[in-house]
Protein backbone atom coordinates (compact mmCIF):
# COMPACT_ATOMS: atom_id res chain seq x y z
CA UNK A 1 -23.11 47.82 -27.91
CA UNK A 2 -23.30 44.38 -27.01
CA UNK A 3 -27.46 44.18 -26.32
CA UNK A 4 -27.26 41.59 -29.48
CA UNK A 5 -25.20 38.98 -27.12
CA UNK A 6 -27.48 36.69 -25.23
CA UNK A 7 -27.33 35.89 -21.28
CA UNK A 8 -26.34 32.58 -22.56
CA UNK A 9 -23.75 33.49 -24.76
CA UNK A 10 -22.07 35.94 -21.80
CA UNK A 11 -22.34 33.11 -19.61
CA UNK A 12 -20.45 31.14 -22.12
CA UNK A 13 -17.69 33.06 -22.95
CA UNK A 14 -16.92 33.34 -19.26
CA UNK A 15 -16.73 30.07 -18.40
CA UNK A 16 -14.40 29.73 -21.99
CA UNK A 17 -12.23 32.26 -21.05
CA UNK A 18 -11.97 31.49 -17.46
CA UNK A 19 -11.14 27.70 -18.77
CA UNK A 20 -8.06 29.00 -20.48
CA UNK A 21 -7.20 30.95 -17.84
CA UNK A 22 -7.17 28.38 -15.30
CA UNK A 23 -5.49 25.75 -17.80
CA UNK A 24 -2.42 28.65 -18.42
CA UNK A 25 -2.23 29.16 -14.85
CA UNK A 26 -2.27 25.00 -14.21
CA UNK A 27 -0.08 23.90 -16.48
CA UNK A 28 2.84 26.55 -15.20
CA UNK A 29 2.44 25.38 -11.68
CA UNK A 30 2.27 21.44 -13.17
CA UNK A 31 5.76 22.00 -14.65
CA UNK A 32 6.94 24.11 -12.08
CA UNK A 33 6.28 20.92 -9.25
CA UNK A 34 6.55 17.58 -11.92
CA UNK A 35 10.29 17.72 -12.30
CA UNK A 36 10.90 14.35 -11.69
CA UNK A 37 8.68 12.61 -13.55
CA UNK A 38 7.85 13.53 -17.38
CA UNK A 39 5.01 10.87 -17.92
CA UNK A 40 3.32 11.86 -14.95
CA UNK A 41 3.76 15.67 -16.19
CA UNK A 42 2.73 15.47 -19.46
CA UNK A 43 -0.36 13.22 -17.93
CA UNK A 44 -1.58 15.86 -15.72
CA UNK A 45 -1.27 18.53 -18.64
CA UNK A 46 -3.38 16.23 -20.53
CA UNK A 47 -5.96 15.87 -18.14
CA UNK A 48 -5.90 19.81 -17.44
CA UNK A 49 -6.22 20.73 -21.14
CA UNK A 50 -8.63 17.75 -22.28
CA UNK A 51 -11.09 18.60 -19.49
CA UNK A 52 -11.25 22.06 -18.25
CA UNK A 53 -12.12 22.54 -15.01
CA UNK A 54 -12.44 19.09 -13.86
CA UNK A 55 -8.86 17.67 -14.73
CA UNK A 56 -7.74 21.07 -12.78
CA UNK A 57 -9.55 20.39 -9.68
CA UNK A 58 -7.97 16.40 -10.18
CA UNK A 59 -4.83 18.27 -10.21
CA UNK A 60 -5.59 20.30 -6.98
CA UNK A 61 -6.93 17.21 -5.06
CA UNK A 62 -4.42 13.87 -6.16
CA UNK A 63 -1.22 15.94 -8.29
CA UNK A 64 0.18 17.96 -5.50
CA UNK A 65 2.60 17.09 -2.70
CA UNK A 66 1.80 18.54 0.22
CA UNK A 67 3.06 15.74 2.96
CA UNK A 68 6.75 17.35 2.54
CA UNK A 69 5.34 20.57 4.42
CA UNK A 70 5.57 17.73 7.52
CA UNK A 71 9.12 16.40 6.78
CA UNK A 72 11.11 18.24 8.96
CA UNK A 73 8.76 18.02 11.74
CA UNK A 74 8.41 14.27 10.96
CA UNK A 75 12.62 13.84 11.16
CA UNK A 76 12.25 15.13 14.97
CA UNK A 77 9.65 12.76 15.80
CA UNK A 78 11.74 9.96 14.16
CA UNK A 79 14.66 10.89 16.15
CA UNK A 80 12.61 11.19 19.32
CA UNK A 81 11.18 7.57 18.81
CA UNK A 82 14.83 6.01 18.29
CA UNK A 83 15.25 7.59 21.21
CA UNK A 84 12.66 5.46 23.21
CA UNK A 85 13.11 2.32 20.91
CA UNK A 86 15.37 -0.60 22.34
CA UNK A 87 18.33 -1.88 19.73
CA UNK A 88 18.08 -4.89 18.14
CA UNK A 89 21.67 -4.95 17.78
CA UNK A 90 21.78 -8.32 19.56
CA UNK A 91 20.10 -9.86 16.20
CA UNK A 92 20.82 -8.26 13.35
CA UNK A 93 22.07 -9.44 9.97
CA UNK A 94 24.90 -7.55 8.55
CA UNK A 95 24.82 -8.22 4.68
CA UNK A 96 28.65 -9.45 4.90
CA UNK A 97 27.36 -12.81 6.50
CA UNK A 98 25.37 -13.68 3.85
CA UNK A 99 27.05 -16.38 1.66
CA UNK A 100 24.69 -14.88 -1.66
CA UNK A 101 25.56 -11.96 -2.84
CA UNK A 102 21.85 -10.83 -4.23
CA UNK A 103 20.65 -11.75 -0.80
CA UNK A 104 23.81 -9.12 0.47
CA UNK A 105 22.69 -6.66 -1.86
CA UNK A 106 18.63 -6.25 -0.74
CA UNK A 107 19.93 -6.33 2.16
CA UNK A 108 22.52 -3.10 2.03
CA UNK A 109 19.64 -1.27 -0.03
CA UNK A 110 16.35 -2.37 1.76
CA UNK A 111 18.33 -0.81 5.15
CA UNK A 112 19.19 2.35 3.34
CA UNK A 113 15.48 2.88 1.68
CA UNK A 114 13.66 1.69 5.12
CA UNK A 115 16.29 2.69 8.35
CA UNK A 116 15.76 -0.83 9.41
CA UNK A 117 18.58 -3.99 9.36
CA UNK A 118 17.86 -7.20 8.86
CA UNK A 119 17.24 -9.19 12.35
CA UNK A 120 16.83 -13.72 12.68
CA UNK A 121 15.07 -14.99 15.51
CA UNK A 122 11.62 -14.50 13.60
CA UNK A 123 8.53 -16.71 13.03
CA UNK A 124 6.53 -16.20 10.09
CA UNK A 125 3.55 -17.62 8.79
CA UNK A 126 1.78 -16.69 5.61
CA UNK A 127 -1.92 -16.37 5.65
CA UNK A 128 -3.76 -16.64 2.40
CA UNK A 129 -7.39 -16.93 3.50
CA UNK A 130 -9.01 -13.59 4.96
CA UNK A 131 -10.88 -15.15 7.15
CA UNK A 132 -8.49 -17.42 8.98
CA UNK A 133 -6.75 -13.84 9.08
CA UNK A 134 -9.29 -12.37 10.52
CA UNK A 135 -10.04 -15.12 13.25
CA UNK A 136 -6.05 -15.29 14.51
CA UNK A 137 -6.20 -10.85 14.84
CA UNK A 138 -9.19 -11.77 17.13
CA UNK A 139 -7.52 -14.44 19.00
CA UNK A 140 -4.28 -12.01 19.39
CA UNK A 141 -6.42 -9.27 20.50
CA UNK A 142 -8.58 -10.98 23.13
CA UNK A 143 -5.05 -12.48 24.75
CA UNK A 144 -4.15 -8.82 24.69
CA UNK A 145 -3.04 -7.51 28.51
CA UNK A 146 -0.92 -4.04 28.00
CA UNK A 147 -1.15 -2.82 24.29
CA UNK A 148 -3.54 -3.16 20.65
CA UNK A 149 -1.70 -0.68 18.17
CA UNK A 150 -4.12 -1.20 14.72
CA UNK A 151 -3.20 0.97 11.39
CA UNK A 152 -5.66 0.38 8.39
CA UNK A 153 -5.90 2.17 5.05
CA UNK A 154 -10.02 0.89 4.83
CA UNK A 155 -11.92 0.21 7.83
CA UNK A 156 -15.71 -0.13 7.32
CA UNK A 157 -18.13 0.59 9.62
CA UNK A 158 -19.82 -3.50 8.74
CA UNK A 159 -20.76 -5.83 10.73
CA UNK A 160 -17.32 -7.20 10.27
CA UNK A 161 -15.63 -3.84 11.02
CA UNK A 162 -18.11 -2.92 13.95
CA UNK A 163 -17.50 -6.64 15.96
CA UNK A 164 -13.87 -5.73 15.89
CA UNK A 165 -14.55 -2.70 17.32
CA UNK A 166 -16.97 -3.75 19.76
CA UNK A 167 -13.93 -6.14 20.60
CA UNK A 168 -11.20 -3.21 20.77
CA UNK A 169 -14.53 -1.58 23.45
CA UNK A 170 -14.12 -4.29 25.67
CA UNK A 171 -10.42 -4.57 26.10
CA UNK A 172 -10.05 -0.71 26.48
CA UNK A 173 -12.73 -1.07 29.59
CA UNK A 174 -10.26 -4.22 30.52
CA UNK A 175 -7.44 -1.54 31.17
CA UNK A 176 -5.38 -2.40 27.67
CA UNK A 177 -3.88 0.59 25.61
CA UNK A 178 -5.67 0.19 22.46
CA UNK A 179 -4.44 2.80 19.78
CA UNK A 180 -6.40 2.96 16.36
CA UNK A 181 -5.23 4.90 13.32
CA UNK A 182 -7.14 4.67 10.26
CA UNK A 183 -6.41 6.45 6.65
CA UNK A 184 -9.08 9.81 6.68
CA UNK A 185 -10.14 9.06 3.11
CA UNK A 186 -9.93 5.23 2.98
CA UNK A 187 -12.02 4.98 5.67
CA UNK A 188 -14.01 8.07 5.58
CA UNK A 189 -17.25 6.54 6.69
CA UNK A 190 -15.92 6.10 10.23
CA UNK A 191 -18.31 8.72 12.18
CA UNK A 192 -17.94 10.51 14.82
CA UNK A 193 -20.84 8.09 16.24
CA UNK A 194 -19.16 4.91 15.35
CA UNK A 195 -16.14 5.86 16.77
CA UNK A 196 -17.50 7.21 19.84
CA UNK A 197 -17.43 3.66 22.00
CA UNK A 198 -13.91 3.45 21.60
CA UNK A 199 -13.17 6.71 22.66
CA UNK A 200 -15.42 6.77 25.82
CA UNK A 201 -13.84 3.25 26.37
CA UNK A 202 -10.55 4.79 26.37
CA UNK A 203 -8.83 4.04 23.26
CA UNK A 204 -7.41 6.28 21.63
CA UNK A 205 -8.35 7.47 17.91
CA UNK A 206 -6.83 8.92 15.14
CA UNK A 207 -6.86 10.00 11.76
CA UNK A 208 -3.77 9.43 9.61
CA UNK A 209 -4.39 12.65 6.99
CA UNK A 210 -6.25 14.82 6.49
CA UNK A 211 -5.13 16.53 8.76
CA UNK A 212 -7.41 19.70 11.20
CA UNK A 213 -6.37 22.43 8.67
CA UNK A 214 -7.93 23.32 5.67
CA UNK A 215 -5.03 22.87 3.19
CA UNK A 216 -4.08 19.48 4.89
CA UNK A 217 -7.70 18.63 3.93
CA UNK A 218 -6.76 18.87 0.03
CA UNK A 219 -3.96 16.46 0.50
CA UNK A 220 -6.14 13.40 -0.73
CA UNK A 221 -3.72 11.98 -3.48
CA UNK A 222 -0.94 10.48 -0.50
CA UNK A 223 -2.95 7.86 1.66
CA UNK A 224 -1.66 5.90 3.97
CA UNK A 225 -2.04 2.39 2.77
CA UNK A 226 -0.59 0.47 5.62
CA UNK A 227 -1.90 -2.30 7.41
CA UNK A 228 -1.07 -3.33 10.46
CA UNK A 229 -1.71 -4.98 14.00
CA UNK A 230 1.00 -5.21 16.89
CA UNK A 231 -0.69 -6.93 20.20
CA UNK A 232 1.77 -6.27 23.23
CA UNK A 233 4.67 -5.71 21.16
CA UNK A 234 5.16 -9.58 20.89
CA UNK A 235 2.96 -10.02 17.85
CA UNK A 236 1.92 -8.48 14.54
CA UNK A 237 0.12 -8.96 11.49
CA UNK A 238 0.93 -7.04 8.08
CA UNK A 239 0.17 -7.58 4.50
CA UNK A 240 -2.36 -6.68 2.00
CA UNK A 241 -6.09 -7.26 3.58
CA UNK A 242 -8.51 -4.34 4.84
CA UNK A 243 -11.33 -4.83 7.57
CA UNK A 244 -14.78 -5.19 6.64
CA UNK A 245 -17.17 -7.63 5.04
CA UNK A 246 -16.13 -7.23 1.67
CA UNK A 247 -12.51 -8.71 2.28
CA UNK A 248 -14.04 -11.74 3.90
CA UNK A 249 -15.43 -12.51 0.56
CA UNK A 250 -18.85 -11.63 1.74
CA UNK A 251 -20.48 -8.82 -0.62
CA UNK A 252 -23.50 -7.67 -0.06
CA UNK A 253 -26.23 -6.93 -3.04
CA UNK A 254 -29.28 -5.23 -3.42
CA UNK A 255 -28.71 -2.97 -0.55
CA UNK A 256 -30.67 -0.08 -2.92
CA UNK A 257 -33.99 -2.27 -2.55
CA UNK A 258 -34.33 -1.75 1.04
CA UNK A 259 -34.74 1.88 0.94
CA UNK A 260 -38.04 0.86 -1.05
CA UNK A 261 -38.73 -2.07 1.43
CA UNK A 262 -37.31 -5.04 -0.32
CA UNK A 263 -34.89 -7.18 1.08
CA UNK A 264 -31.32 -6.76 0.81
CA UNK A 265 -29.39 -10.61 -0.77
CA UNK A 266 -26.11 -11.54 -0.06
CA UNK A 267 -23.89 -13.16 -2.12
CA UNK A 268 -20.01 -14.97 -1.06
CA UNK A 269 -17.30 -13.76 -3.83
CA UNK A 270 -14.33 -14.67 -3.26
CA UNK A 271 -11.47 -12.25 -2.43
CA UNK A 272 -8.14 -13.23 -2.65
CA UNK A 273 -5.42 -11.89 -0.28
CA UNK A 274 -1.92 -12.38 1.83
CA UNK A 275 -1.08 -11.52 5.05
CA UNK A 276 1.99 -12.23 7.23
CA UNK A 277 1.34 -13.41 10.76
CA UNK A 278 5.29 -12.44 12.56
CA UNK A 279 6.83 -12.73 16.26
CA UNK A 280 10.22 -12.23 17.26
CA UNK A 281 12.23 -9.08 17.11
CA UNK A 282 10.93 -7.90 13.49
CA UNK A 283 7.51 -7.05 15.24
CA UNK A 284 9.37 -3.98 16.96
CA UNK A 285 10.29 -2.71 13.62
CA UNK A 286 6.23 -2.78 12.62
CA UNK A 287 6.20 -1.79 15.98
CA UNK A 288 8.52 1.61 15.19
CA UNK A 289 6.18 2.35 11.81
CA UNK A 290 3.58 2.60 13.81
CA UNK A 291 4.96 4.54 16.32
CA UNK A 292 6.45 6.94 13.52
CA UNK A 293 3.03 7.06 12.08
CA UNK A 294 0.98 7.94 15.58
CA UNK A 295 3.38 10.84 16.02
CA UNK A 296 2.97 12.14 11.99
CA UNK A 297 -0.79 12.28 13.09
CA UNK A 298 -0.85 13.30 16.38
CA UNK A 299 2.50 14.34 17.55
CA UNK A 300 2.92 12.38 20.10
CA UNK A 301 5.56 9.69 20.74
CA UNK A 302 4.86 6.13 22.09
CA UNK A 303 6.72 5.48 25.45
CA UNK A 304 7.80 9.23 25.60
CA UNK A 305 5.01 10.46 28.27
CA UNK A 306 5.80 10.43 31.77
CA UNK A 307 2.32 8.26 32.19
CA UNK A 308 4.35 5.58 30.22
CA UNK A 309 7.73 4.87 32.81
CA UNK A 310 10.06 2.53 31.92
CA UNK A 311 7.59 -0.23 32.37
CA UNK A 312 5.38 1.11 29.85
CA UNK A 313 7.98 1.52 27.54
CA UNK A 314 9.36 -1.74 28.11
CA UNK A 315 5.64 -3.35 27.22
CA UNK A 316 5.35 -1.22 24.11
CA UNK A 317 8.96 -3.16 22.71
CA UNK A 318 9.32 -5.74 24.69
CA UNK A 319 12.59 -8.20 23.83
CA UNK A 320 10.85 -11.27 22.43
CA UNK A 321 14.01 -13.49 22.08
CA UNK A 322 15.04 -15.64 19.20
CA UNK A 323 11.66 -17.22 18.29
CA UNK A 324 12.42 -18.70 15.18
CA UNK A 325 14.99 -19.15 12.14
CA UNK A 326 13.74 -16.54 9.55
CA UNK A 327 15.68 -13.47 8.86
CA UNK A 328 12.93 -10.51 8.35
CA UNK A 329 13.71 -6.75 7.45
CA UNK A 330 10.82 -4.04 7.42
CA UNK A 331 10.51 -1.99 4.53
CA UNK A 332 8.47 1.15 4.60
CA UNK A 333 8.00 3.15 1.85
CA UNK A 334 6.32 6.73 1.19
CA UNK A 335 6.50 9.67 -0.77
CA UNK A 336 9.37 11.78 0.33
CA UNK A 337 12.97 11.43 -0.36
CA UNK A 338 14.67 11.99 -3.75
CA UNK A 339 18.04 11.06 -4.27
CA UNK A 340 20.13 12.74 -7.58
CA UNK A 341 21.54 10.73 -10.04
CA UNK A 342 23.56 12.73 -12.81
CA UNK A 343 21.52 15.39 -13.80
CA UNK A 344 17.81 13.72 -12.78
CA UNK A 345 16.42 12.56 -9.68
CA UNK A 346 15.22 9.55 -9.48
CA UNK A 347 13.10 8.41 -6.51
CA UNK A 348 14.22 6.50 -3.78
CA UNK A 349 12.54 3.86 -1.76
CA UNK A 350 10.16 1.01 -3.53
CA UNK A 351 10.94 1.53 -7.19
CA UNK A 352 14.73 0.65 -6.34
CA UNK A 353 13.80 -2.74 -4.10
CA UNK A 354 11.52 -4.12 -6.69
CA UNK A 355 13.82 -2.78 -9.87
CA UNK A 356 17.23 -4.41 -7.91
CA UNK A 357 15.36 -7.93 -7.25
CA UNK A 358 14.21 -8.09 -10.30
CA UNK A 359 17.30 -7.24 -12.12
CA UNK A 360 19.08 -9.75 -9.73
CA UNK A 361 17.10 -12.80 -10.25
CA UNK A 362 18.98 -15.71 -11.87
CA UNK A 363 16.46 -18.48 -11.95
CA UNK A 364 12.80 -18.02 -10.85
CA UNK A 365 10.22 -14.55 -10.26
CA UNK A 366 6.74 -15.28 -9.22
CA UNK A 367 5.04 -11.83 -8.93
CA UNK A 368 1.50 -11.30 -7.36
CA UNK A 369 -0.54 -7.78 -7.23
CA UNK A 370 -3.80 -6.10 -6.67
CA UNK A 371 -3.21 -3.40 -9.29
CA UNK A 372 -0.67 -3.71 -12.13
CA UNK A 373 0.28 -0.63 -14.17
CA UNK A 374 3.60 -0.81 -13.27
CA UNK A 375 6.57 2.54 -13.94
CA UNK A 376 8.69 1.80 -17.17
CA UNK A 377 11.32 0.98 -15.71
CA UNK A 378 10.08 -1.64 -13.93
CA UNK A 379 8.95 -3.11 -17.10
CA UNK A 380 12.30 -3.14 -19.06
CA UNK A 381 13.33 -4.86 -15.76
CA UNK A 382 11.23 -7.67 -15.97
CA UNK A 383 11.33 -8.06 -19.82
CA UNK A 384 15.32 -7.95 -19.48
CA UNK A 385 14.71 -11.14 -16.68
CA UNK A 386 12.53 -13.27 -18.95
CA UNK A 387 14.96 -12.43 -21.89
CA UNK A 388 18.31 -13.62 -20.38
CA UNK A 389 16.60 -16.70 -18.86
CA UNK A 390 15.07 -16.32 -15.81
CA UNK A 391 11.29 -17.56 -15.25
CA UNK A 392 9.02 -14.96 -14.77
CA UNK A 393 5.78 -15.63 -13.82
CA UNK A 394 2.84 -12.44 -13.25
CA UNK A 395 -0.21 -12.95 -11.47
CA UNK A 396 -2.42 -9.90 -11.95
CA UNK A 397 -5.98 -9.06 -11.52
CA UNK A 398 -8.83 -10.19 -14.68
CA UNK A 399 -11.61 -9.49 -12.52
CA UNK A 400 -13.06 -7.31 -9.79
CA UNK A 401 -10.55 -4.46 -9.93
CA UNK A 402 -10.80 -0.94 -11.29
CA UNK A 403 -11.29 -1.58 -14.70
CA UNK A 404 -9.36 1.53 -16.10
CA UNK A 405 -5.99 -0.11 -14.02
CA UNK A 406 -6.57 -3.32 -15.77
CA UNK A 407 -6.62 -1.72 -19.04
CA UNK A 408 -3.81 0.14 -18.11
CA UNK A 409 -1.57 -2.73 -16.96
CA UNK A 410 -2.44 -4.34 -20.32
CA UNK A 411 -1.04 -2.22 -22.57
CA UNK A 412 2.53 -3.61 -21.64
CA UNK A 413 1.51 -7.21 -22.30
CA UNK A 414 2.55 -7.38 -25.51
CA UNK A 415 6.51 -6.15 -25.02
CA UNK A 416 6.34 -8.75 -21.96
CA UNK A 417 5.05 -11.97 -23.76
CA UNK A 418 7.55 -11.01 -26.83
CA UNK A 419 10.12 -11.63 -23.77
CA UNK A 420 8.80 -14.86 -22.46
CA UNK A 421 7.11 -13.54 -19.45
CA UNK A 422 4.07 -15.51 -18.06
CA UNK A 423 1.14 -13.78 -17.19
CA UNK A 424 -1.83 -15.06 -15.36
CA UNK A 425 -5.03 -13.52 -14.91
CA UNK A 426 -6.89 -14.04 -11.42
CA UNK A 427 -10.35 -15.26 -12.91
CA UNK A 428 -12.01 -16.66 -9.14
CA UNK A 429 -12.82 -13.38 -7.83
CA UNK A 430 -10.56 -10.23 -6.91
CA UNK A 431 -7.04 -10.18 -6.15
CA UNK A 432 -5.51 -8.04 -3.88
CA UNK A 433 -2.04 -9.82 -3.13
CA UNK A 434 1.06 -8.17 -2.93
CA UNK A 435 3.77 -10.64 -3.00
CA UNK A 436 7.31 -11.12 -4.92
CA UNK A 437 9.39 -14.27 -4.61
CA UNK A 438 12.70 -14.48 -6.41
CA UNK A 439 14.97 -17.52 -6.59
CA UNK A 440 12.92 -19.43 -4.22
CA UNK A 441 14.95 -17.69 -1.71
CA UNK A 442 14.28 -14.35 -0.97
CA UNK A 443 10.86 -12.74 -0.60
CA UNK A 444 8.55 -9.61 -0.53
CA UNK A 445 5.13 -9.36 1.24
CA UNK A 446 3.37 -6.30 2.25
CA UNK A 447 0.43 -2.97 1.10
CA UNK A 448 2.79 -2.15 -2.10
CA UNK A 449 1.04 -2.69 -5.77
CA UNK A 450 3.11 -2.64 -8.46
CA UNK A 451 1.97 0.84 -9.67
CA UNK A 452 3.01 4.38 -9.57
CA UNK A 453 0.61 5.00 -6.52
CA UNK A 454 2.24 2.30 -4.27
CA UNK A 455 5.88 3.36 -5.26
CA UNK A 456 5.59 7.61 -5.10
CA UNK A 457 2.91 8.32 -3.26
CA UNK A 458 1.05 5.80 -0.81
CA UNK A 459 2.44 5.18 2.41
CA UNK A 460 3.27 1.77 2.67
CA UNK A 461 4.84 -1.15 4.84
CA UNK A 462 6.50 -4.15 3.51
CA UNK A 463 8.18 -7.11 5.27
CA UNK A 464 11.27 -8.36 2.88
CA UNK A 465 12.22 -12.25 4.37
CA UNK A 466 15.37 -14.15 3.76
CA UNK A 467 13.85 -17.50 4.66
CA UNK A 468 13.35 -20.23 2.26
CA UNK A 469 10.50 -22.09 3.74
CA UNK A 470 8.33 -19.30 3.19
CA UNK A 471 9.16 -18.50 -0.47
CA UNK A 472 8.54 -22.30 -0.87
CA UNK A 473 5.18 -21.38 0.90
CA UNK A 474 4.62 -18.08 -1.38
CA UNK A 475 5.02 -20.12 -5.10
CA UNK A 476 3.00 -23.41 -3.52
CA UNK A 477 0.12 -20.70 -2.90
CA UNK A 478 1.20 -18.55 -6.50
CA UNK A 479 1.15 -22.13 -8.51
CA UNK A 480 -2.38 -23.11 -6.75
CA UNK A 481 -3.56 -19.29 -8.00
CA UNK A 482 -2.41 -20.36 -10.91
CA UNK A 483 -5.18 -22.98 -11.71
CA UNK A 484 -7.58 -20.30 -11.19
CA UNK A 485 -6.33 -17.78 -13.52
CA UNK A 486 -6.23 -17.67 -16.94
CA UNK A 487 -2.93 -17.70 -18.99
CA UNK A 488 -2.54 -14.46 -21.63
CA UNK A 489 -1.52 -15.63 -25.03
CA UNK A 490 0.29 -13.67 -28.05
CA UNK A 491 -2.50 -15.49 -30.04
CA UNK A 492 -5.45 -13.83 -27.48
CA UNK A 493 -3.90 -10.87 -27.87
CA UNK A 494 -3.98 -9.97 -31.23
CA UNK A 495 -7.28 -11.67 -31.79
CA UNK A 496 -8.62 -8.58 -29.21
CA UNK A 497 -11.13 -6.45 -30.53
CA UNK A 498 -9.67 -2.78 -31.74
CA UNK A 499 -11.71 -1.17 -28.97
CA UNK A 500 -10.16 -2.99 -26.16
CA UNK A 501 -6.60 -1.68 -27.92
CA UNK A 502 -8.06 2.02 -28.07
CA UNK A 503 -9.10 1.44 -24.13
CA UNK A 504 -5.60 -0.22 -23.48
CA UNK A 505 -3.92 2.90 -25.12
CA UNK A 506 -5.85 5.73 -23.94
CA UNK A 507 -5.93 4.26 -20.15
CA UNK A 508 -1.78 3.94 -20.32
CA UNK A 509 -1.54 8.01 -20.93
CA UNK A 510 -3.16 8.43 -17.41
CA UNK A 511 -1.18 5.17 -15.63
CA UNK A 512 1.40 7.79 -13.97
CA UNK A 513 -1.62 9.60 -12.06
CA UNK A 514 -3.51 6.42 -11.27
């Protein structure tokens, strides 16, 4: 009956039909799981219905949740590390000795979003050049004797990335316990091959998610963006920079012409980023995120084995001392925990530090980060800042980022300038700082953007420091940034041409997925 009906046309109504089918099917399960969060529901029904198929399989891959299958399991591990983790008692903070109340505040909420008090006796040092970075992780590493822990959210496989391996070789044949864990999509072009030396060396290897079974292995949208070095417990490094030849500022061009026998060029640009460089007690907190982390992918705890003893243990958090006078408090953050508010839930953990320090500023915020498309809230935060008087100051990226985020972050522009807010673009090359200063007092350095990856979904680690000489360090580096960035104007902004509005626009829809 239907012989008039081409191959073509059968084929056709298929794939229609099966379209709508899948989109029905979607969009229930979308609104069964997005209860939370209406933008980022009504984003992923967009992208489902706009573009069959595709924006389902986006769906599948980056809108699902599937770490919470772990958290139970994870809460044992945590419990088993505390176990086998020495108190810091002997230096923490309580927020009741504080003589400023904002300071008392951050402190009472950055312990109940990250488990961790406030402890003095630190040193800190900032580090705003990659490759100084890069040289004092060396130096750490070769005056390694019992333990390397690394955790990296991008490792490649460069010549930057393999020396430090070949480096990580050597002290594993030396006898030190050198533990790697790297992110399983961030730095998916680890091998089996590359990796091999370390292994036969010694060190052990791991891969943060996804994990050996099949469904772990759709659980690409929660990455653990992390970044951090502990060498013998007495030393660690944390902040925004990746390994490989890229974040040195060296990229490399023309790599296509070789596979026709040219010559590959390279070319320096510059890449802008901030790391912490810590000792005291504060490194056994990066020290416990680590540990915390090792077990989530391999479910085993750090100074739990009988191989370990007491000595092993005490080498993995050793007691530093008082090393210094800054006052340091780890915050993780992750996707996870929810905690109810009236009759919504409203998520707990990095959203609430940067919303609270924001909203308790009285004089000065100076704001750096890699990727800006930053939760509502947030925004009415920092427009509410600039509008009762406090100097707010946004560095964000111009250049060198993903230019759908930078679109995205820059449909909020206008509401912020209207408020007196200063924003900056980074013009010299790409940003990827993560730093918050407020009052000149009180400061935030860490993996976190300001975006709705960083605050629901990303695993990250932040380091939150009560020390005034190094927020005056953080705004004498954000004011030199400054003369390389170029200032957004009400004026620039309307002069814009109508496309770059539609691209502003259209890009915000999708900012909750991004």
């Amino acid at each position: 009956m239907f012989d008039w009906l081409p191959v073509s046309g059968w084929l056709a109504a298929v794939v229609t039909v099966g379209g709508y089918l899948l989109t029905l099917v979607l969009v229930r399960w979308v609104l069964l799981l997005k209860k939370d969060s209406p933008a980022s529901t009504v984003a992923w029904i967009m992208a489902i219905m706009l573009v069959p198929y595709f924006g389902g399989l986006l769906f599948l891959l980056f809108g699902v949740n599937r770490v919470n299958r772990r958290a139970e399991l994870k809460a044992i591990g945590d419990a088993r590390i505390d176990a086998v983790t020495p108190s810091l008692n002997e230096y923490r903070v309580f927020p009741s000795e504080s003589h400023q109340e904002p300071d008392r505040t951050l402190m009472r909420l950055q312990t109940a979003v990250g488990r961790f008090p406030a402890v003095r006796g630190n040193r800190v040092e900032v580090l705003d050049d990659t490759n100084r970075t890069l040289g004092l992780i060396r130096r750490e590493i070769e005056a390694a004797t019992s333990s390397i822990h690394l955790e990296y959210y991008i490792w490649k496989p460069d010549r930057t990335g393999t020396a430090l391996r070949d480096l990580l070789v050597r002290k594993a044949a030396e006898g030190v316990q050198v533990r790697f864990l790297y992110d399983g999509i961030g730095s998916v072009w680890l091998t089996r091959r590359w990796l091999r030396p370390l292994r036969d060396a010694g060190a052990k290897v791991a891969s943060f998610l996804p994990g050996a079974s099949f469904r772990e292995r759709w659980s690409l949208n929660l990455r653990n963006h992390r970044k951090i070095v502990v060498v013998d417990g007495r030393v660690a490094f944390t902040g925004g920079m990746n390994v490989g030849d890229e974040y040195l500022g060296l990229a490399r061009i023309g790599g296509w012409r070789q596979w026709f026998g040219g010559a590959a060029n390279e070319r320096r640009r510059w890449w802008r980023d901030t790391h912490l460089r810590i000792e005291g007690p504060g490194v056994l907190q990066l020290q416990q995120v680590f540990a915390e982390d090792w077990y989530f992918a391999t479910g085993k705890v750090l100074g739990e084995q009988a191989s370990d003893g007491a000595k092993g243990r005490q080498n993995l958090y050793p007691d530093s001392g008082s090393v210094g006078n800054a006052v340091v408090q780890c915050v993780p953050g992750g996707p996870g925990g929810r905690t109810p508010v009236g009759e919504r839930a409203v998520p707990r953990g990095l959203p609430n530090l940067f919303f609270t320090a924001i909203t308790g500023a009285k004089k000065t915020i100076d704001l750096t980060t890699g990727y800006f498309v930053p939760p509502l809230p947030i925004v009415q935060a920092l427009e509410a800042a600039a509008w009762r008087g406090v100097r707010v100051r946004l560095l964000v990226p111009g250049v060198g980022g993903k230019p759908w985020t930078i679109f995205a972050g820059r449909s909020d522009y206008d509401i912020l300038l209207r408020a007196g807010v200063e924003i900056h673009e980074y013009a010299a090359g790409t940003l990827h700082a993560k730093t918050l200063t407020v009052d000149g007092t009180w400061s935030l350095v860490g993996s976190a953007n300001l975006d709705s990856r960083s605050f629901f979904l990303n695993f990250e680690v932040n380091l939150a420091l009560f020390d005034d000489q190094t927020a005056e360090r953080l705004v004498e580096r954000f004011d030199a940034d400054l003369k390389k960035a170029t200032q957004i104007t009400p004026e620039a902004r309307a002069a814009r041409a109508h496309w770059r509005v539609l691209a502003e626009n259209f890009c915000r829809m999708f900012a909750p997925v991004f």
